[in-house]
PDB file of N, CA and C in Angstrom:
ATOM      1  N   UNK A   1     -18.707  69.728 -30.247  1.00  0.00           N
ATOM      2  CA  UNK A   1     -17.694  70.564 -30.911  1.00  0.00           C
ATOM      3  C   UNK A   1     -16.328  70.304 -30.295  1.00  0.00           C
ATOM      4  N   UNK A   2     -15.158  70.998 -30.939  1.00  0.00           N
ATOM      5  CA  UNK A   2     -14.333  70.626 -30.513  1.00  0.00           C
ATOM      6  C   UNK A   2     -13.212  71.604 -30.213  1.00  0.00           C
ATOM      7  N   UNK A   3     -13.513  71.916 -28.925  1.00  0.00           N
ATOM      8  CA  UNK A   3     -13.056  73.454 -28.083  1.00  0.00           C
ATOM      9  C   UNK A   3     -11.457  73.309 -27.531  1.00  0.00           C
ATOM     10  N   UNK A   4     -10.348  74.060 -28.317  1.00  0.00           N
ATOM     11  CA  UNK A   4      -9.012  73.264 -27.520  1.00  0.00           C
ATOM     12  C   UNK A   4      -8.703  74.560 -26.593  1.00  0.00           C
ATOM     13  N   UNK A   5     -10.015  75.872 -26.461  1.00  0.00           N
ATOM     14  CA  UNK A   5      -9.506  76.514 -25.641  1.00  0.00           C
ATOM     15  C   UNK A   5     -10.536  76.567 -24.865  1.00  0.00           C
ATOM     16  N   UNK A   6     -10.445  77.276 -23.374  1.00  0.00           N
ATOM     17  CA  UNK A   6     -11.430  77.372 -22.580  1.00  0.00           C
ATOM     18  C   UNK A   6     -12.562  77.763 -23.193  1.00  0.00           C
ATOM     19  N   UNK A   7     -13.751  77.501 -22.743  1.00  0.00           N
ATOM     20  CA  UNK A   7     -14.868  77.559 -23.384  1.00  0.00           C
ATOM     21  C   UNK A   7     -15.671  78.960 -22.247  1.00  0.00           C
ATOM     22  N   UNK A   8     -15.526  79.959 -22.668  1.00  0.00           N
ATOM     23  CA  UNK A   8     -16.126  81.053 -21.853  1.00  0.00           C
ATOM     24  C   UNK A   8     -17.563  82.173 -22.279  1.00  0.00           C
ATOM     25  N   UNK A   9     -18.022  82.625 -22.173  1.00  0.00           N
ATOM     26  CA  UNK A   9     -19.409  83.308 -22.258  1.00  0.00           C
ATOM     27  C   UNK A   9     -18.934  84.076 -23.639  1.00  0.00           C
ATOM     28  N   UNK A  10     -19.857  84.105 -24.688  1.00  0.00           N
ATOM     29  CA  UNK A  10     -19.364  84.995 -26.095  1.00  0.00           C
ATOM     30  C   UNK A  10     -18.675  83.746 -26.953  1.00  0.00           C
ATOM     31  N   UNK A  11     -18.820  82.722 -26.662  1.00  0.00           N
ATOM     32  CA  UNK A  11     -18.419  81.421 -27.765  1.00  0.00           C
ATOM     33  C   UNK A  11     -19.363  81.604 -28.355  1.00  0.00           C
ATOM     34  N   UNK A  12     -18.856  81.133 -30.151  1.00  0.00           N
ATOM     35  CA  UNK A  12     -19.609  80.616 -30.629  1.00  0.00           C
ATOM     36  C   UNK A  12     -19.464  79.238 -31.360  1.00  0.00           C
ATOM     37  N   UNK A  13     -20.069  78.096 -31.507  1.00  0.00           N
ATOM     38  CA  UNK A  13     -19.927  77.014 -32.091  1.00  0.00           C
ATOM     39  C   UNK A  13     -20.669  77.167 -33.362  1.00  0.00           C
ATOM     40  N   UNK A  14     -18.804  77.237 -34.645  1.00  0.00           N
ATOM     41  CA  UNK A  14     -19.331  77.540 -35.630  1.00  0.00           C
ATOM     42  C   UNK A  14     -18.371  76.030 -36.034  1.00  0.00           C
ATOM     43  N   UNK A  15     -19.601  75.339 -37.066  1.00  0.00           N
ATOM     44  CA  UNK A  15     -19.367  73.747 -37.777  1.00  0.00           C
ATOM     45  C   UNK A  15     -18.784  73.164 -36.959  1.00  0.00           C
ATOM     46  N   UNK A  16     -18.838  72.963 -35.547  1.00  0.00           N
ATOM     47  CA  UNK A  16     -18.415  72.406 -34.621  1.00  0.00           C
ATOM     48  C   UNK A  16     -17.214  72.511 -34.401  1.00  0.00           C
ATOM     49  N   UNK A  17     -16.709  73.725 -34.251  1.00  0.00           N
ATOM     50  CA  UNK A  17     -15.370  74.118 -34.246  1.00  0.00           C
ATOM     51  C   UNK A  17     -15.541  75.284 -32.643  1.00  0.00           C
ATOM     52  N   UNK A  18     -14.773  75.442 -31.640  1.00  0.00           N
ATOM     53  CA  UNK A  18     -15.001  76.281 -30.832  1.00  0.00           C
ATOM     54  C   UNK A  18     -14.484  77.191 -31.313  1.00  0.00           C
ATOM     55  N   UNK A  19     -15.033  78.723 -30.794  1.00  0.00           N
ATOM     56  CA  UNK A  19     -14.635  79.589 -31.861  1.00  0.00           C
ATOM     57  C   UNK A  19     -14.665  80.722 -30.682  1.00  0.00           C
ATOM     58  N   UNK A  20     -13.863  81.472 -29.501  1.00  0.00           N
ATOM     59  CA  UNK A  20     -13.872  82.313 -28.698  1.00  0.00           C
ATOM     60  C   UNK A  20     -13.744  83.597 -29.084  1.00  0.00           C
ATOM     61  N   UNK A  21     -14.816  84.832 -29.237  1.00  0.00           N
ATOM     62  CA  UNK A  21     -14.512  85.889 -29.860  1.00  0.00           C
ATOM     63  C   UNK A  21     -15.436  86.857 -28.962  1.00  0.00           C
TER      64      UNK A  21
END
């Protein structure tokens, strides 16, 4: 996927998109 922000606990990888929520 392709995460342009930190990648922290509660991601989800939605269509390979990083998605922090």
């Amino acid at each position: 996927a392709v995460e342009q922000l930190p990648l922290v606990p509660g991601a989800l990888e939605v269509v390979g998109i990083g998605y922090t929520g």
